[in-house]
Each structure stands twice: as structure tokens, then as C-alpha cells.
N, C-alpha and C. Protein backbone atom coordinates (compact mmCIF):
# COMPACT_ATOMS: atom_id res chain seq x y z
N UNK A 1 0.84 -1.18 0.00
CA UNK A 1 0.00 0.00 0.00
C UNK A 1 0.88 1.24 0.00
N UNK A 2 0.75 2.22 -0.60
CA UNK A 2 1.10 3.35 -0.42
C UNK A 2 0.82 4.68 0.73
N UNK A 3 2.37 4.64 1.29
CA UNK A 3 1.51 5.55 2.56
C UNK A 3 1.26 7.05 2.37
N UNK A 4 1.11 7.44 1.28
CA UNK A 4 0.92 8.80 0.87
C UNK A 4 -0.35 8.78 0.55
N UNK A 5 -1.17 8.25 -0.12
CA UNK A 5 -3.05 8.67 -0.26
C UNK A 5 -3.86 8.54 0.90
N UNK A 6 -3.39 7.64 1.65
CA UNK A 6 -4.56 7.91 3.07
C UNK A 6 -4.53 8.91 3.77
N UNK A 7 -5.30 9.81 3.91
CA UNK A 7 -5.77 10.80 4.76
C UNK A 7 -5.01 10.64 6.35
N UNK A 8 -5.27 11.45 6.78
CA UNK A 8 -4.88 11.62 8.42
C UNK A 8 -5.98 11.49 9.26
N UNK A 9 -6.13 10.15 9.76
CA UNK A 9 -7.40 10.10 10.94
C UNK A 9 -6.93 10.26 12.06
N UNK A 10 -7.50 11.06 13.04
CA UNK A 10 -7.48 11.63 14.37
C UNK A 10 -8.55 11.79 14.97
N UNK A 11 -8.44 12.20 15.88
CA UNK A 11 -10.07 12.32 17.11
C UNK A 11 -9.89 14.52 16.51
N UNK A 12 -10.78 14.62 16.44
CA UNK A 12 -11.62 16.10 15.89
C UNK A 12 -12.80 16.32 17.09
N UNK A 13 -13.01 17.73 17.37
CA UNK A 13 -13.61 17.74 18.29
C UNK A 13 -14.94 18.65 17.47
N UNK A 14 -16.48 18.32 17.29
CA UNK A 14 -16.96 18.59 17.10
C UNK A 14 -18.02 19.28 18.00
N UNK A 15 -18.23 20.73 17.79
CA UNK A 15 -19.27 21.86 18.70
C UNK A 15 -20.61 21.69 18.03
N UNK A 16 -21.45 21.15 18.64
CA UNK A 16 -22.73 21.62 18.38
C UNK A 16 -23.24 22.97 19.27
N UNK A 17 -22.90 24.16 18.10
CA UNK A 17 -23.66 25.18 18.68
C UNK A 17 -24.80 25.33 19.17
N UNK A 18 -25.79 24.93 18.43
CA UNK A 18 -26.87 25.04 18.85
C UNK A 18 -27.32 24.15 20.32
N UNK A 19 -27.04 23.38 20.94
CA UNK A 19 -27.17 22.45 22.09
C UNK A 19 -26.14 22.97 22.96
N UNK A 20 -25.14 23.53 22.41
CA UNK A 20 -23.56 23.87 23.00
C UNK A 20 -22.99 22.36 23.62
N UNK A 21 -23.13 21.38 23.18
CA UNK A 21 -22.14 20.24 23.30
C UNK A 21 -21.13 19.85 22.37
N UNK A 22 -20.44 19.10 22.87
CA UNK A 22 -19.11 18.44 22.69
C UNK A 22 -19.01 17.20 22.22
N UNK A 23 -18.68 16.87 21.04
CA UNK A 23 -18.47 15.77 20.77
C UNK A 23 -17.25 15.08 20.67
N UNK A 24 -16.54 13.96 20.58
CA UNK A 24 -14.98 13.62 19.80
C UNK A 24 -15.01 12.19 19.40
N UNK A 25 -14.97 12.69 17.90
CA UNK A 25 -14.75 11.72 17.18
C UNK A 25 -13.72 11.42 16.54
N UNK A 26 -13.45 10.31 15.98
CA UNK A 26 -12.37 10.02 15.08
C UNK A 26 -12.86 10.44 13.32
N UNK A 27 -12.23 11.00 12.56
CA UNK A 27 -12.41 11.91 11.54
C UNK A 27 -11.37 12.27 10.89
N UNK A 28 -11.33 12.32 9.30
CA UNK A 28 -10.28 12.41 8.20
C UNK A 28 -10.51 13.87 8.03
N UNK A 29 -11.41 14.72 8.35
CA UNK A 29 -11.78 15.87 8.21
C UNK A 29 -10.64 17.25 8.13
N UNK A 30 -10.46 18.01 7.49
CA UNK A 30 -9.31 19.36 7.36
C UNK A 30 -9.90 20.35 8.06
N UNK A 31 -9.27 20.87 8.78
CA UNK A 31 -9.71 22.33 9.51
C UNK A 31 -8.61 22.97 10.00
N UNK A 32 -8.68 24.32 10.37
CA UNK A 32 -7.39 25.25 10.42
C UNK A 32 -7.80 25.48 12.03
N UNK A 33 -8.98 25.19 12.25
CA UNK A 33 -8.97 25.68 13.93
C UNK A 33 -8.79 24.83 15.39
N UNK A 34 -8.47 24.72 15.82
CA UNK A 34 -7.96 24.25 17.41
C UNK A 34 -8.49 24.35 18.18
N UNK A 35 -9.09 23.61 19.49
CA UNK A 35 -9.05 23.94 20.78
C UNK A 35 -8.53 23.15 21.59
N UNK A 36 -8.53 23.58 23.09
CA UNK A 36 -7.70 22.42 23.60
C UNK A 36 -8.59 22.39 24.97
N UNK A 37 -8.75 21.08 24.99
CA UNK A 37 -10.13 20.18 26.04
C UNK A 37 -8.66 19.47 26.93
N UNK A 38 -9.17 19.47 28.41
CA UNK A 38 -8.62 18.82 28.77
C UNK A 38 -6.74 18.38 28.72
N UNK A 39 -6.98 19.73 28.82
CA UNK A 39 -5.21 19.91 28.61
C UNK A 39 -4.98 19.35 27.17
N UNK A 40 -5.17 18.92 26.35
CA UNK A 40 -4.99 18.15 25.23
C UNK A 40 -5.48 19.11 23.82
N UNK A 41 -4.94 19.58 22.75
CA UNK A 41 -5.18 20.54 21.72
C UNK A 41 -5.64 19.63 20.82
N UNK A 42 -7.29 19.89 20.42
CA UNK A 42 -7.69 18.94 19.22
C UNK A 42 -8.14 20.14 17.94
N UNK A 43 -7.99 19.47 16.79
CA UNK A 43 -8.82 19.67 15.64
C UNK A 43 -10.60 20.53 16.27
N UNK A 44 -10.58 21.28 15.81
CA UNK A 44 -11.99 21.70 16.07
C UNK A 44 -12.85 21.94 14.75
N UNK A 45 -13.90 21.31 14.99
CA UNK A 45 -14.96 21.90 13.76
C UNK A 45 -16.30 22.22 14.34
N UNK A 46 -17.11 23.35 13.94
CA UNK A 46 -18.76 23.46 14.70
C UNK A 46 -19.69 22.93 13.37
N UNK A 47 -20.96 22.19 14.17
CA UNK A 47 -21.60 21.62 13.30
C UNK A 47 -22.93 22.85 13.97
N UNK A 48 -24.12 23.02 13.16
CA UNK A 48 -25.48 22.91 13.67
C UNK A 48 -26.80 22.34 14.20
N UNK A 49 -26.12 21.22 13.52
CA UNK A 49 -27.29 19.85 14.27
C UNK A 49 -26.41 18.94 14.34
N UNK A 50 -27.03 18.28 15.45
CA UNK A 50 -26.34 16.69 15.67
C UNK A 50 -27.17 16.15 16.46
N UNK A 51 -27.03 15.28 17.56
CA UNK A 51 -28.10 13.96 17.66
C UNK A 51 -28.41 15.03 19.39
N UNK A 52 -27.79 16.07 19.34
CA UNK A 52 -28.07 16.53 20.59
C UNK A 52 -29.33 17.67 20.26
N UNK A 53 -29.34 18.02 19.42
CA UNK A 53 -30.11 19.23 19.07
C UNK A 53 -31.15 18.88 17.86
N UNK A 54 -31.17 17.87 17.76
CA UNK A 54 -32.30 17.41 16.23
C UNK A 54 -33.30 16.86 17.00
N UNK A 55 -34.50 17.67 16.66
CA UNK A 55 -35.70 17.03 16.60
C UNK A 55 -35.75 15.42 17.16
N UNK A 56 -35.63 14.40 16.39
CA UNK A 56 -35.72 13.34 16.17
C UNK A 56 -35.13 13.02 17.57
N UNK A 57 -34.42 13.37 17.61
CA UNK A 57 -32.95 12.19 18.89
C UNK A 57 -33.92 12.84 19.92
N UNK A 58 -34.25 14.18 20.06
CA UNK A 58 -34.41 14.83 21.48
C UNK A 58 -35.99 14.56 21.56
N UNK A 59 -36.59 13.84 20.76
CA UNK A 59 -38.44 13.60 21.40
C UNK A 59 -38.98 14.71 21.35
N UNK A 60 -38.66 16.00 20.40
CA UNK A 60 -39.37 17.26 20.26
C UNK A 60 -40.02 17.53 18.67
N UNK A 61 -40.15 16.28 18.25
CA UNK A 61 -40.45 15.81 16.76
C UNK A 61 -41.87 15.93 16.49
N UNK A 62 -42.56 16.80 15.87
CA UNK A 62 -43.63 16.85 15.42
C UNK A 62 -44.43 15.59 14.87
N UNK A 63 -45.66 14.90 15.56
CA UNK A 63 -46.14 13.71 15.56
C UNK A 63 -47.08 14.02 14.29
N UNK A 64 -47.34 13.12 13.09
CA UNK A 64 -48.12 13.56 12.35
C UNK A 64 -49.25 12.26 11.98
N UNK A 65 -50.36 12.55 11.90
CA UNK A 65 -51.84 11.75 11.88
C UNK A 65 -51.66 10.96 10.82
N UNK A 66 -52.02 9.72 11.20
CA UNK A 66 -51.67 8.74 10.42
C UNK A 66 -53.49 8.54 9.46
N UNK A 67 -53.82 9.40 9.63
CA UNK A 67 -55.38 9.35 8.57
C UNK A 67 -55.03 9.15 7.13
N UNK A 68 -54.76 9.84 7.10
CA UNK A 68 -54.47 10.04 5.24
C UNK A 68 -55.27 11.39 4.68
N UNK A 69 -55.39 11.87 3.44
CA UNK A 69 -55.15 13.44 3.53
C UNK A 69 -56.47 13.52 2.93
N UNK A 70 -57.80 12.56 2.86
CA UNK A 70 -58.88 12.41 2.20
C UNK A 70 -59.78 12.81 4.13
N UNK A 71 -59.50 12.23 5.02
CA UNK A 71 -59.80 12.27 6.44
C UNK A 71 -59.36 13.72 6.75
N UNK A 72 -58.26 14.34 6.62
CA UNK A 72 -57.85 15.54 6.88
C UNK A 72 -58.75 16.65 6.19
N UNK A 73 -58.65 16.32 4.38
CA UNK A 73 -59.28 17.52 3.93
C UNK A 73 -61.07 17.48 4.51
N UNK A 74 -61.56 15.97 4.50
CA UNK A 74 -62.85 16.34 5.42
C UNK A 74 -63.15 16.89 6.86
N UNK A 75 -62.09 16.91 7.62
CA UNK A 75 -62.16 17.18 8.85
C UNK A 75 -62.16 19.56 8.59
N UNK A 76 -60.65 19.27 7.77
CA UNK A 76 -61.08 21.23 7.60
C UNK A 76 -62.13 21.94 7.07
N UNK A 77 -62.16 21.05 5.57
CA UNK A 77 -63.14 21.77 4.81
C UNK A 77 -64.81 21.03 4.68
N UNK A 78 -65.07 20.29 5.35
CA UNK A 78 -66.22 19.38 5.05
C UNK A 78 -67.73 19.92 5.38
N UNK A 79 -67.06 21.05 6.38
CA UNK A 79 -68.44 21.85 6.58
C UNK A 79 -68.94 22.44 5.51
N UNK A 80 -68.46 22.84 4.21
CA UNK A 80 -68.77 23.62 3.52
C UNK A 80 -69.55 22.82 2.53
N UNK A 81 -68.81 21.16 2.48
CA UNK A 81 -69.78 20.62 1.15
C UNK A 81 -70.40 19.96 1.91
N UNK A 82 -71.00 19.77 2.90
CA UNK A 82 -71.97 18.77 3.54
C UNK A 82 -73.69 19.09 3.69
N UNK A 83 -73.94 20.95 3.47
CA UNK A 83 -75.03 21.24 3.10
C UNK A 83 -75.39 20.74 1.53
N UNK A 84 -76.37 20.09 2.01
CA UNK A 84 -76.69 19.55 0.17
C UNK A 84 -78.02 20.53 -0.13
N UNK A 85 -77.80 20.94 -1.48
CA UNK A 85 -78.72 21.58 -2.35
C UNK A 85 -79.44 20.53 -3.21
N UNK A 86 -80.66 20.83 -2.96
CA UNK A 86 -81.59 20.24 -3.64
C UNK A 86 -82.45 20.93 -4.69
């Protein structure tokens, strides 16, 4: 194998701003910025979502009606065609 095409894997420290947590992962990822956790200087990158701040992971996920959209449009609009003209 050639040791010149593989990337550089290291632990990268990923910010979820939005939650303000900390992640560290292992990652081939390039970045010019730094911080240093724990006496120790890592790779830094900020993300905006991750499993701390998404919907989904955190149970703040909008539940949606399993009717179907024939039950829905009768439930909004059904008052209007249900007077019958004779």
C-alpha cells in the first residue's frame, strides 16, 4: 500500500452550537482551527445539528396523523360541502 493517499485520521472535536455540546470523534476531516479540552489541543470543527439538538434524537419531533389526507381535507373543509342543495 502506499503511505501517501490515506488521509490523516485523528479524534476532531466537534461543537454543536446550537445544544452547546461536545463531541470527539475520530475523523479524516481538514480544519485550520484548534481547541484544547482537557489539557490536550484537538482539531476543532462546529456543526449545527447533531443527535443533541435534532428534533428526532431529542423527542421534540412533530407527531403527524396517520389518517391520510382524504380524512384531513374532510375534517377542515367538510363543513362547507356537507349542506346539500336540492
Amino acid at each position: 500500500m502506499k503511505a501517501t493517499i490515506h488521509p490523516h485520521y485523528r479524534t476532531v472535536v466537534f461543537h454543536d452550537t446550537s445544544a452547546n455540546e461536545y463531541f470527539f470523534v475520530g475523523s479524516t476531516i481538514k480544519t485550520d482551527r484548534e481547541i484544547e479540552r482537557d489539557g490536550v489541543t484537538y482539531p476543532y470543527v462546529t456543526i449545527e445539528v447533531s443527535s443533541a439538538s435534532h428534533p428526532y434524537y431529542t423527542g421534540k419531533q412533530k407527531s403527524f396523523t396517520t389518517e391520510g389526507s382524504a380524512a384531513r381535507f374532510q375534517q377542515r373543509f367538510g363543513r362547507f360541502f356537507n349542506d346539500k342543495k336540492a
